[in-house]
C-alpha atoms as a PDB file:
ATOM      1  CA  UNK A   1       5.580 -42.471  15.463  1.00  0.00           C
ATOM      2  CA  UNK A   2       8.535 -40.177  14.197  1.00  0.00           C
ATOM      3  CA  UNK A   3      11.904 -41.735  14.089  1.00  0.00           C
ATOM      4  CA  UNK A   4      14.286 -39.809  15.423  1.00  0.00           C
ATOM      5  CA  UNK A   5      17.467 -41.851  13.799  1.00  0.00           C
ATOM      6  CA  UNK A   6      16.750 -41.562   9.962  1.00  0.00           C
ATOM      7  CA  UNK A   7      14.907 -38.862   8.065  1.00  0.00           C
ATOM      8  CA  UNK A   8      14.321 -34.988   8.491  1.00  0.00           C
ATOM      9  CA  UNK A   9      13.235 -35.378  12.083  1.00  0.00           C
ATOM     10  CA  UNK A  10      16.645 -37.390  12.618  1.00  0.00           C
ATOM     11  CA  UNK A  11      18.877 -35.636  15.586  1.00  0.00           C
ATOM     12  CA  UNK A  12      21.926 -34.470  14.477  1.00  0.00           C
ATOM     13  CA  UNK A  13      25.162 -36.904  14.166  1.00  0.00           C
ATOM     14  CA  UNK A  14      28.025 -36.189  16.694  1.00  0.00           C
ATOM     15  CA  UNK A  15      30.999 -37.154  14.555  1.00  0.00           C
ATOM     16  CA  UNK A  16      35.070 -36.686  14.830  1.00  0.00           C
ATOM     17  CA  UNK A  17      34.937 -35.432  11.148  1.00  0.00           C
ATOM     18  CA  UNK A  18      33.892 -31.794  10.664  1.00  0.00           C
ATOM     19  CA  UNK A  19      31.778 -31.005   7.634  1.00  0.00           C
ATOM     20  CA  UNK A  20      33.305 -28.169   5.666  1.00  0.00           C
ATOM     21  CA  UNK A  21      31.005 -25.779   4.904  1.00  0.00           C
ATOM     22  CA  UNK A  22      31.737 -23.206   2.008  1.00  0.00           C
ATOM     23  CA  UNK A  23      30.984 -19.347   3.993  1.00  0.00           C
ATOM     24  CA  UNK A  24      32.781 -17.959   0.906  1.00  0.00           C
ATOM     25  CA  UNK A  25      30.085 -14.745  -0.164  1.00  0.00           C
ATOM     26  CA  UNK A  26      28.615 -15.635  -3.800  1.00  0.00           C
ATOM     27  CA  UNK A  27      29.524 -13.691  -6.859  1.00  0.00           C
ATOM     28  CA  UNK A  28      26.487 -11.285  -6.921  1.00  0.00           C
ATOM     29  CA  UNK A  29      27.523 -10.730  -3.278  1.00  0.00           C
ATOM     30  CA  UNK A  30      30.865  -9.829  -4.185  1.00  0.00           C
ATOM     31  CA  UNK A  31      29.781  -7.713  -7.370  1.00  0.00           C
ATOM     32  CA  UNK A  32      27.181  -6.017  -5.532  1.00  0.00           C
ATOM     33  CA  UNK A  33      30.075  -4.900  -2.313  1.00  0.00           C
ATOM     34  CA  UNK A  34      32.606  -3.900  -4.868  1.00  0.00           C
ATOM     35  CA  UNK A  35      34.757  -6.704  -4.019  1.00  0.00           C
ATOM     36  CA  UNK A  36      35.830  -7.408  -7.359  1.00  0.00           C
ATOM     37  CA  UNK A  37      37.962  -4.810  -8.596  1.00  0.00           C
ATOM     38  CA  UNK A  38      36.903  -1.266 -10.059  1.00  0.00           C
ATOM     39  CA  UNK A  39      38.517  -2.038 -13.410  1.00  0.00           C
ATOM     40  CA  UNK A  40      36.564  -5.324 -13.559  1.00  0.00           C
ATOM     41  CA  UNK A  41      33.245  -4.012 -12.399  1.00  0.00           C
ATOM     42  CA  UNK A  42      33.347  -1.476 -15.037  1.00  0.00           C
ATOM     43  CA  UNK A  43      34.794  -2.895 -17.924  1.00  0.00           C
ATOM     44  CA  UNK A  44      33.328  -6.699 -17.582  1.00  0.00           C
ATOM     45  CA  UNK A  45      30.379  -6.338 -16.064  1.00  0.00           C
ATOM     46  CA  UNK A  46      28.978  -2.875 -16.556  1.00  0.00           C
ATOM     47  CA  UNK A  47      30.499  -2.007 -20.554  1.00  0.00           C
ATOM     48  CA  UNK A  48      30.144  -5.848 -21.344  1.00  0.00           C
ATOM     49  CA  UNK A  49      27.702  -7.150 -19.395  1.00  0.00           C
ATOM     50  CA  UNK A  50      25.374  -4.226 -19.468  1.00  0.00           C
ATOM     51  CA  UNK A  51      26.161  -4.156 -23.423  1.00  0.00           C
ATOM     52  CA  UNK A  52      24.706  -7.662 -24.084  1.00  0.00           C
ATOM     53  CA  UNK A  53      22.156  -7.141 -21.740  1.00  0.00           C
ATOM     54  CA  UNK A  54      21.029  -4.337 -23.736  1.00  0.00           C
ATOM     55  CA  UNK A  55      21.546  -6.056 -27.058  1.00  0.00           C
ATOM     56  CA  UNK A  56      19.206  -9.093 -25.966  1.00  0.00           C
ATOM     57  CA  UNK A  57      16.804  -6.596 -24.713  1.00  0.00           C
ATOM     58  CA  UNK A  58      16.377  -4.674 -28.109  1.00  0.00           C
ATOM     59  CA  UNK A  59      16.594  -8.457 -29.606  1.00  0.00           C
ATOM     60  CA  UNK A  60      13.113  -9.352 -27.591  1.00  0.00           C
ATOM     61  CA  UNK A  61      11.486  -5.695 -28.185  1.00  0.00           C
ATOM     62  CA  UNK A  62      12.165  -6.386 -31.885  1.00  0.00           C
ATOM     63  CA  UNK A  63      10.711  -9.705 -31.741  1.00  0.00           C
ATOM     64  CA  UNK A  64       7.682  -8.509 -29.813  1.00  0.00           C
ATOM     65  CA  UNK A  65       6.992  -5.901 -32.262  1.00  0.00           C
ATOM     66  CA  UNK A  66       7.778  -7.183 -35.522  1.00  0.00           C
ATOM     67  CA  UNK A  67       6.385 -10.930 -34.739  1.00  0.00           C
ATOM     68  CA  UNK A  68       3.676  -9.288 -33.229  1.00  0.00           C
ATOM     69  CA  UNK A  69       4.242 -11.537 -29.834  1.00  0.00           C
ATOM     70  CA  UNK A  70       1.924 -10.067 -27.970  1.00  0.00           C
ATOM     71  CA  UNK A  71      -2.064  -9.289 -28.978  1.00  0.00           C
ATOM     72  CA  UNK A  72      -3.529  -6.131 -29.841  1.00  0.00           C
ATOM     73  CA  UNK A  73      -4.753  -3.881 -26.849  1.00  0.00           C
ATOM     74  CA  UNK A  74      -7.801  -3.816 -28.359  1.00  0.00           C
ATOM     75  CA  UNK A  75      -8.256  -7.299 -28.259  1.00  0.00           C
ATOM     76  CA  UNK A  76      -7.270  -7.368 -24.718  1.00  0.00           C
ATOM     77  CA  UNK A  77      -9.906  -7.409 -21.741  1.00  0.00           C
ATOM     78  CA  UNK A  78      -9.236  -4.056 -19.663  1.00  0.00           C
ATOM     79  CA  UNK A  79      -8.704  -6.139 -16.898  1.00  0.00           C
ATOM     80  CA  UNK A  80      -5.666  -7.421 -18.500  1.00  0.00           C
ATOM     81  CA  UNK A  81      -4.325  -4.282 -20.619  1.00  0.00           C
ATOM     82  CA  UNK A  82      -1.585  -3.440 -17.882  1.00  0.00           C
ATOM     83  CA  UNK A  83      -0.085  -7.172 -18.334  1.00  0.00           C
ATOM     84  CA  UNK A  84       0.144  -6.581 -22.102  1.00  0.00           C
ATOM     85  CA  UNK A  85       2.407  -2.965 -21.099  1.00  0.00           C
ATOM     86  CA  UNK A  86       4.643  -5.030 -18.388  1.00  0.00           C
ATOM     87  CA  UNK A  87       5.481  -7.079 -20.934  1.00  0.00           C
ATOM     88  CA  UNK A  88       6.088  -4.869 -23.152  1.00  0.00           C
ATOM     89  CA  UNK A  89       8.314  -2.469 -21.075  1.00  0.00           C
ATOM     90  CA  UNK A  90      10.447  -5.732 -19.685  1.00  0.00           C
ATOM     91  CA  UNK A  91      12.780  -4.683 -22.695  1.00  0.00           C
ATOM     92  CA  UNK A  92      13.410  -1.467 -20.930  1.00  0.00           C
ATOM     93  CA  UNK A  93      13.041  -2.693 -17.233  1.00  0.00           C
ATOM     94  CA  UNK A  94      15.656  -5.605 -17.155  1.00  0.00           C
ATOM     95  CA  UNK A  95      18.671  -3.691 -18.957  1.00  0.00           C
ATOM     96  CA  UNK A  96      17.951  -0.837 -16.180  1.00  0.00           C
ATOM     97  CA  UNK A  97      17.984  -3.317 -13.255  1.00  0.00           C
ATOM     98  CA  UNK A  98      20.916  -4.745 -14.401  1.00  0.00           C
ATOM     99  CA  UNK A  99      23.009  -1.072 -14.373  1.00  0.00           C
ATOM    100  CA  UNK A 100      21.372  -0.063 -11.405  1.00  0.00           C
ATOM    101  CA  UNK A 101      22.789  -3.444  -9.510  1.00  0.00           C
ATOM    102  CA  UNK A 102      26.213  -3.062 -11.627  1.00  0.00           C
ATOM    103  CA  UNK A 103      26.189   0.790 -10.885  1.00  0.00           C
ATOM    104  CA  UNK A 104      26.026   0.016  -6.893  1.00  0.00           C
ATOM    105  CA  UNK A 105      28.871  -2.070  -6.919  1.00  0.00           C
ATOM    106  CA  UNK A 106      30.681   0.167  -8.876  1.00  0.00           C
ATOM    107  CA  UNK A 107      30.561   2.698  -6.725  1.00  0.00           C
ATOM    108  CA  UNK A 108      31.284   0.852  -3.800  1.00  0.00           C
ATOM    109  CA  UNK A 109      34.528  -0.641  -5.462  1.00  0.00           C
ATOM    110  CA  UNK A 110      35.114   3.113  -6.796  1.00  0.00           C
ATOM    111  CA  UNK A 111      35.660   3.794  -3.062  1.00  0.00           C
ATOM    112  CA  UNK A 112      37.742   0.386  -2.050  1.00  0.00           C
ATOM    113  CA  UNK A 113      39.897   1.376  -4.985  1.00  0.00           C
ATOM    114  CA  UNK A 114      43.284   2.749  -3.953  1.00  0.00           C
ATOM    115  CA  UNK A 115      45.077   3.930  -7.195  1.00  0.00           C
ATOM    116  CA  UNK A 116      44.887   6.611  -9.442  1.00  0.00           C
ATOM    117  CA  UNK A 117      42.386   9.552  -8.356  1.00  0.00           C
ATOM    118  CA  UNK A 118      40.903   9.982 -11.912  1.00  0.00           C
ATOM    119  CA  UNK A 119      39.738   6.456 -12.467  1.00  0.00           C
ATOM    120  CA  UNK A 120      38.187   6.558  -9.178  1.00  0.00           C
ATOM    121  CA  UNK A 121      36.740  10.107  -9.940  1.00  0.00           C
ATOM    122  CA  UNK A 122      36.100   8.592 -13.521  1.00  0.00           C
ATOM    123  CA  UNK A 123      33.735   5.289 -11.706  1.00  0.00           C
ATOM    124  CA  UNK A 124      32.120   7.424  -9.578  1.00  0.00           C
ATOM    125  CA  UNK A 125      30.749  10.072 -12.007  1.00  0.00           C
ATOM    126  CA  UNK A 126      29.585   7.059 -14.620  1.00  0.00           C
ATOM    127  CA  UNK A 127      27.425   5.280 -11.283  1.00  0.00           C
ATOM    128  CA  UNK A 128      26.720   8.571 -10.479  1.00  0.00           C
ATOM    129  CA  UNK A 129      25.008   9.487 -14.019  1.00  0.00           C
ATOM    130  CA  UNK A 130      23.677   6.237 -14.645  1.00  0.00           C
ATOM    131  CA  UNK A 131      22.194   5.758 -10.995  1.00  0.00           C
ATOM    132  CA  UNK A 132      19.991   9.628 -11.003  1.00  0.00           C
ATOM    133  CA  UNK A 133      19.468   9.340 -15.364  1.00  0.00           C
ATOM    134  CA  UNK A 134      17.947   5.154 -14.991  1.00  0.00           C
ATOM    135  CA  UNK A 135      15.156   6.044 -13.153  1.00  0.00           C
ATOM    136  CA  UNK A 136      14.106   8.992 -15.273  1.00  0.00           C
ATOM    137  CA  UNK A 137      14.575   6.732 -18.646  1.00  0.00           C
ATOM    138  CA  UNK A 138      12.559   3.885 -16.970  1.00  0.00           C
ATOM    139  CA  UNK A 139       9.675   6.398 -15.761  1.00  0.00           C
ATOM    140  CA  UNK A 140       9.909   8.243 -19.364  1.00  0.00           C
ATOM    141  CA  UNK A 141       9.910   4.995 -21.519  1.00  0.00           C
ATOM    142  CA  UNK A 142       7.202   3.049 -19.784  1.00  0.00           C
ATOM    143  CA  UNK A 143       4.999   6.131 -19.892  1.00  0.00           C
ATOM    144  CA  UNK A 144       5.296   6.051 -23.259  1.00  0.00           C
ATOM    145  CA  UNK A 145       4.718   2.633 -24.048  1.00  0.00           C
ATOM    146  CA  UNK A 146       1.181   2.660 -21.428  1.00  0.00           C
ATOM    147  CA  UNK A 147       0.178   6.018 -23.026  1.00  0.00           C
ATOM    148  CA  UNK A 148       0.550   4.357 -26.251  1.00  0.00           C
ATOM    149  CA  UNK A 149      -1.460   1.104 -25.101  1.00  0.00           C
ATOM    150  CA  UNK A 150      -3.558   3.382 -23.397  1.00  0.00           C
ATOM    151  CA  UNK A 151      -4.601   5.379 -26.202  1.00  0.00           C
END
């Protein structure tokens, strides 16, 4: 028999006290709504953050190449080729992710922000480039590095 006094199956406790519960949105919520400032979701998170995001990202391709992390195509069943060029192409993949999320919010704070006309016009144009230009480097890149898998 279930008890319906203790456990996960317990009915709910009808108390004086309320329970405070946090409906504060998180931080990626608030990054990705432009919430937190156009001069901070440029600077911070898409100069700096995309920066070091980039910089660990030509840290692992190095490491994959020049350790020689990951086997030899040729040594790879066919079946299993395509896993050896995801992994390769993460290095390229997570850096774009990254701007593409950063590059949302800033355009949303771009359009929350209510001084100056340039650095709004400034935020825009940089999503702008970076949101149409990702896609084609991602596409381009990973082509490359199948093709050259491929063989």
């Amino acid at each position: 028999m279930i008890s319906t006094t203790h456990g996960p199956f317990a009915a709910p406790q009808t108390s004086d006290t309320e329970v405070a519960v946090d409906t504060e949105p998180g931080f990626l919520y608030q990054l990705w709504s432009g919430n937190l400032g156009l001069a901070r979701t440029y600077w911070v998170y898409l100069v700096v953050g995309g920066g070091l995001v980039e910089l660990a990202m030509y840290g692992l391709w190095q490491a994959i190449f020049y350790y020689e992390l990951l086997p030899y195509v040729d040594e790879v069943p066919v079946l299993f080729r395509g896993f050896v060029a995801l992994a390769e192409s993460m290095p390229v993949f997570v850096p774009w992710a990254y701007n593409l999320f950063v590059c949302v919010g800033l355009w949303r704070a771009a359009g929350k922000y209510q001084g100056p006309w340039i650095w709004k016009a400034w935020a825009s144009l940089v999503a702008l480039v970076q949101l149409v230009s990702g896609p084609i480097i991602l596409v381009t890149q990973t082509w490359i590095i199948i093709s050259a898998l491929l063989g």
